[in-house]
Every structure is written in structure tokens, then in C-alpha cells.
C-alpha atoms as a PDB file:
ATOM      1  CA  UNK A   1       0.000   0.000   0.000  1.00  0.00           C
ATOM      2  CA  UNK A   2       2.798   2.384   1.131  1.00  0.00           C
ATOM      3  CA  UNK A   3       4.596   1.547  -2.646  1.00  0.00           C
ATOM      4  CA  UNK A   4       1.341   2.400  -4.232  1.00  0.00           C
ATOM      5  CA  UNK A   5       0.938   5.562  -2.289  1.00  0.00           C
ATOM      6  CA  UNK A   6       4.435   6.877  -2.795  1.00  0.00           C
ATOM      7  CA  UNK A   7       4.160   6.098  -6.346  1.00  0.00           C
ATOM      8  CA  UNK A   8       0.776   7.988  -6.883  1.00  0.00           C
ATOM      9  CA  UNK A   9       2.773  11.039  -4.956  1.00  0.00           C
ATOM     10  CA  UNK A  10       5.492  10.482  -7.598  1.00  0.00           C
ATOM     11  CA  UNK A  11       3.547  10.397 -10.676  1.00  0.00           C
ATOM     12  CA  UNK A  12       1.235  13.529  -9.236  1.00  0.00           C
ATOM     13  CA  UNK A  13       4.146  15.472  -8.730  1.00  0.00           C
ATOM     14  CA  UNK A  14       5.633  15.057 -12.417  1.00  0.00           C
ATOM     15  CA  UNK A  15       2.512  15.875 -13.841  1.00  0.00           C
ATOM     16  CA  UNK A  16       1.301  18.831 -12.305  1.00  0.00           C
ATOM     17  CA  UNK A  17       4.396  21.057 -12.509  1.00  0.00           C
ATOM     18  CA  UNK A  18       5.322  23.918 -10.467  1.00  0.00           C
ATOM     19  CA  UNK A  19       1.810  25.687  -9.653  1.00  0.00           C
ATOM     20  CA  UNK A  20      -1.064  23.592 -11.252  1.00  0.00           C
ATOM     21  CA  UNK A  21      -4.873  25.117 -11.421  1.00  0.00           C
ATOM     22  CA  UNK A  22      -7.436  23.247  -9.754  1.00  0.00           C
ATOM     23  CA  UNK A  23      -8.618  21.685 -12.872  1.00  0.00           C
ATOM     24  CA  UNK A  24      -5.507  20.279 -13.945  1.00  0.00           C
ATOM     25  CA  UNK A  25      -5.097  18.144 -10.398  1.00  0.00           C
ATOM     26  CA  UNK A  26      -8.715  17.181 -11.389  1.00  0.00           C
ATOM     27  CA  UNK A  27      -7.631  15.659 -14.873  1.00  0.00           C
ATOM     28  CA  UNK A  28      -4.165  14.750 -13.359  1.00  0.00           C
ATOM     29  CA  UNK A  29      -6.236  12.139 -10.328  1.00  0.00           C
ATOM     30  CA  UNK A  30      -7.904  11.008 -13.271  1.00  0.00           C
ATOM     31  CA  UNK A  31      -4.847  10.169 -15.121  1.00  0.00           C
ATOM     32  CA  UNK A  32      -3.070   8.530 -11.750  1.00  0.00           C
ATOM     33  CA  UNK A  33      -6.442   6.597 -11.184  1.00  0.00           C
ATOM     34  CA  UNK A  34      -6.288   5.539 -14.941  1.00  0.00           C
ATOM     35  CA  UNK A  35      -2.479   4.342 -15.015  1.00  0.00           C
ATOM     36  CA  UNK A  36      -3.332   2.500 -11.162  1.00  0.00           C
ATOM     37  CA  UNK A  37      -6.464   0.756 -13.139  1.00  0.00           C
ATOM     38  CA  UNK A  38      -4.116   0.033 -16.237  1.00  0.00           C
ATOM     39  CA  UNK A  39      -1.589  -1.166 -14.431  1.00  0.00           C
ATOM     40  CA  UNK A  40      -3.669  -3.477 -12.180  1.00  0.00           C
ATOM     41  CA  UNK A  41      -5.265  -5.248 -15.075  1.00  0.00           C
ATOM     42  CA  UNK A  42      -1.720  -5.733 -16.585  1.00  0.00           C
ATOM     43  CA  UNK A  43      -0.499  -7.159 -13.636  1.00  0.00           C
ATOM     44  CA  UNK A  44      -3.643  -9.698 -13.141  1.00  0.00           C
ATOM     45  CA  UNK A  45      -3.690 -10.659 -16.970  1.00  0.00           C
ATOM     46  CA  UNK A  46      -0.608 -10.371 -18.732  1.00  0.00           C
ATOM     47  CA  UNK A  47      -1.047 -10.454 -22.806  1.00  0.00           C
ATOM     48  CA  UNK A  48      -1.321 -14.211 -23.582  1.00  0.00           C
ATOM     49  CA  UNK A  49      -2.412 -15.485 -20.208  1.00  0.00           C
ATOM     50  CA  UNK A  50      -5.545 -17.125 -21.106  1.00  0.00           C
ATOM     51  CA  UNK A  51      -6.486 -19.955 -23.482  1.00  0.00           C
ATOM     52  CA  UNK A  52     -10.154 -19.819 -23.370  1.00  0.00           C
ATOM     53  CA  UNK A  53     -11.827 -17.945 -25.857  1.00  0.00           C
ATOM     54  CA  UNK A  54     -14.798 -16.478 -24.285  1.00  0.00           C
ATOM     55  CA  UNK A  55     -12.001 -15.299 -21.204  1.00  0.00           C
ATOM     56  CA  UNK A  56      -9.572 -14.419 -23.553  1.00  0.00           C
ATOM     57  CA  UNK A  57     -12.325 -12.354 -25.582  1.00  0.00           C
ATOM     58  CA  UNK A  58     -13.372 -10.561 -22.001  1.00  0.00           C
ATOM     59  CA  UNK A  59      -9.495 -10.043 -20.918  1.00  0.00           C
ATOM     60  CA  UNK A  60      -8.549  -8.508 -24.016  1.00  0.00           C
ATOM     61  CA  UNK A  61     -11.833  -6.083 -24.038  1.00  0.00           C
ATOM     62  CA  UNK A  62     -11.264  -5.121 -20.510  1.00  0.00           C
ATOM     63  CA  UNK A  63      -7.285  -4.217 -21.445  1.00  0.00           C
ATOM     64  CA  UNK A  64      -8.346  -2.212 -24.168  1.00  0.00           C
ATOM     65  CA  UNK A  65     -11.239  -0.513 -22.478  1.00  0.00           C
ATOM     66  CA  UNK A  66      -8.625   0.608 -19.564  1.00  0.00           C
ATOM     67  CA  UNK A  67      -6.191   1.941 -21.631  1.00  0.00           C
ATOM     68  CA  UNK A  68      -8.433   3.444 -24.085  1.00  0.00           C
ATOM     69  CA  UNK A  69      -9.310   5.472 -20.479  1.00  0.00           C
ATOM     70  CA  UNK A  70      -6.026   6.026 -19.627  1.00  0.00           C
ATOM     71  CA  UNK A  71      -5.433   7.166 -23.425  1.00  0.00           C
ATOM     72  CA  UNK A  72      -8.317   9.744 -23.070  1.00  0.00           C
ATOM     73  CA  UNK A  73      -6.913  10.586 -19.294  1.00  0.00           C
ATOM     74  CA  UNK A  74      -3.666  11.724 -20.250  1.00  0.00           C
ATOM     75  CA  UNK A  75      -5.185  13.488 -23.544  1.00  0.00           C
ATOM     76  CA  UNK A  76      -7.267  15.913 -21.434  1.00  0.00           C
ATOM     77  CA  UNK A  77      -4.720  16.613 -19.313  1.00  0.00           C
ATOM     78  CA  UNK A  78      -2.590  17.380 -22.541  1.00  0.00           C
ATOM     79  CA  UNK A  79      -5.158  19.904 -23.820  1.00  0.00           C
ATOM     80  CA  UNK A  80      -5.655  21.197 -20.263  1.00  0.00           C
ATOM     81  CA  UNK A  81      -2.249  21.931 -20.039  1.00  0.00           C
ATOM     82  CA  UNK A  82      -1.668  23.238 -23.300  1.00  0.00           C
ATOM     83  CA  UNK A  83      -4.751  25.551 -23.016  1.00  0.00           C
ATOM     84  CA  UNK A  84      -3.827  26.548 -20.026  1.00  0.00           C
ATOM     85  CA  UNK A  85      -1.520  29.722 -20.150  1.00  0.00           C
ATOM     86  CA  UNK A  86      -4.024  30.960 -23.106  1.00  0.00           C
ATOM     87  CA  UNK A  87      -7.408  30.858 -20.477  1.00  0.00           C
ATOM     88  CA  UNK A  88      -4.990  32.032 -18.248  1.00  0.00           C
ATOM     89  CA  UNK A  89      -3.563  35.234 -20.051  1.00  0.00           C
ATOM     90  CA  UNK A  90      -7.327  36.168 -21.544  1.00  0.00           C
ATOM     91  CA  UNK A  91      -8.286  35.571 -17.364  1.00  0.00           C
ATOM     92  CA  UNK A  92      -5.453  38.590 -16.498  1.00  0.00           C
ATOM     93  CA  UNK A  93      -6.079  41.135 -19.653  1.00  0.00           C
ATOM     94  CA  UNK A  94     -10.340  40.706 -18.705  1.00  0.00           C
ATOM     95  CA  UNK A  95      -9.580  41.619 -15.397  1.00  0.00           C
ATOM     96  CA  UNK A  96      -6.588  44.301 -15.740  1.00  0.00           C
ATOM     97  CA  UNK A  97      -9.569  46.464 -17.575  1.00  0.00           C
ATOM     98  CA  UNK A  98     -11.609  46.163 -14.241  1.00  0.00           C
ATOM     99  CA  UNK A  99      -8.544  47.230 -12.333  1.00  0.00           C
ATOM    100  CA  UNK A 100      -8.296  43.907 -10.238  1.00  0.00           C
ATOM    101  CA  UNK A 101      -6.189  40.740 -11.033  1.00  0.00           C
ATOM    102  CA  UNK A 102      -6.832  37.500  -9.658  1.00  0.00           C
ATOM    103  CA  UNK A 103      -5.530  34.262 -10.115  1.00  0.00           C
ATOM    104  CA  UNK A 104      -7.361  31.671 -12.672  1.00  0.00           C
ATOM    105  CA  UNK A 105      -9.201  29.835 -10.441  1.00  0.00           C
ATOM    106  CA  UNK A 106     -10.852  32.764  -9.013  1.00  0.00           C
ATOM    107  CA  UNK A 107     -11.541  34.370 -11.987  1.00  0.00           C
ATOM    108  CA  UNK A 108     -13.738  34.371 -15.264  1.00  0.00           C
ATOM    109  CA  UNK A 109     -13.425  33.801 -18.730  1.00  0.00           C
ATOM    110  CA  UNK A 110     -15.854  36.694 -20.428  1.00  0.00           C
END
């Protein structure tokens, strides 16, 4: 448990950078609980494991369904991250005209 934890801490910490907004820890937990799920299902049913079809059918569904998660995980967190200093920037110029900056979470996109 305490590998699984420190490892979570690890991966959180490489993904978020040095000051993350609130919605990129949202789509980095759901890349960490995607890889944990990934990883999990690769552990339990390693590629060629089975030899029953019906199970082998399931196995290789549920392996693609995960990382077709994890896939989507790590893409929003991409776009997030790559959108990021744009929402951000648009945040600061909208409020410099009303003579108050605040940082993105607090403030709104007009």
C-alpha cells in the first residue's frame, strides 16, 4: 500500500508542474487513477495469459477498455495543459480592464 501511495505522490508530482490550477489536479487524479487501473489489469492478466476464448475475448476487451481510459486521461490533461496559459492570459487582460487581477481559479473567462 505504502509503494502504491508513494508512487501515486510520484507520478502527481511530475505531472502537475510547479503551480497547477485546480482543474488540472482534477484531470491529473484522473490520469493517476487511470495508469493504477491500467496497471492493475496488466499485472492480473498479462497479454497471452488465457487460453479460453470467451475469457480471452473478455481479458482482451477489458485491457483495451482501460487503456483506451487512460489514453483519453492523459489526452485531457494534454489539452488542459496546453490551453492553459491561453485561459490564463485572456483571465489577467479581462480583469486588468476592471482594475483587479486575480488568479485563474478565481476568476472568469468573459
Amino acid at each position: 500500500t505504502e509503494s502504491f501511495r508513494k508512487k501515486a505522490e510520484w507520478f502527481r508530482k511530475g505531472l502537475a508542474g510547479p503551480n497547477p490550477s485546480s482543474l488540472e489536479m482534477v484531470a491529473i487524479e484522473n490520469v493517476v487513477t487511470a495508469w493504477f487501473e491500467l496497471h492493475d489489469v496488466q499485472l492480473k492478466y498479462p497479454a497471452g495469459s488465457t487460453r479460453e476464448s470467451s475469457v480471452g475475448r473478455y481479458i482482451v476487451q477489458l485491457r483495451n477498455s482501460v487503456q483506451k481510459r487512460y489514453d483519453a486521461a492523459m489526452k485531457s490533461l494534454l489539452l488542459i495543459q496546453e490551453k492553459m496559459p491561453a485561459i490564463d492570459e485572456a483571465n489577467r487582460k479581462h480583469l486588468r480592464k476592471k482594475g483587479k487581477l486575480v488568479r485563474f481559479p478565481d476568476a472568469v473567462v468573459s
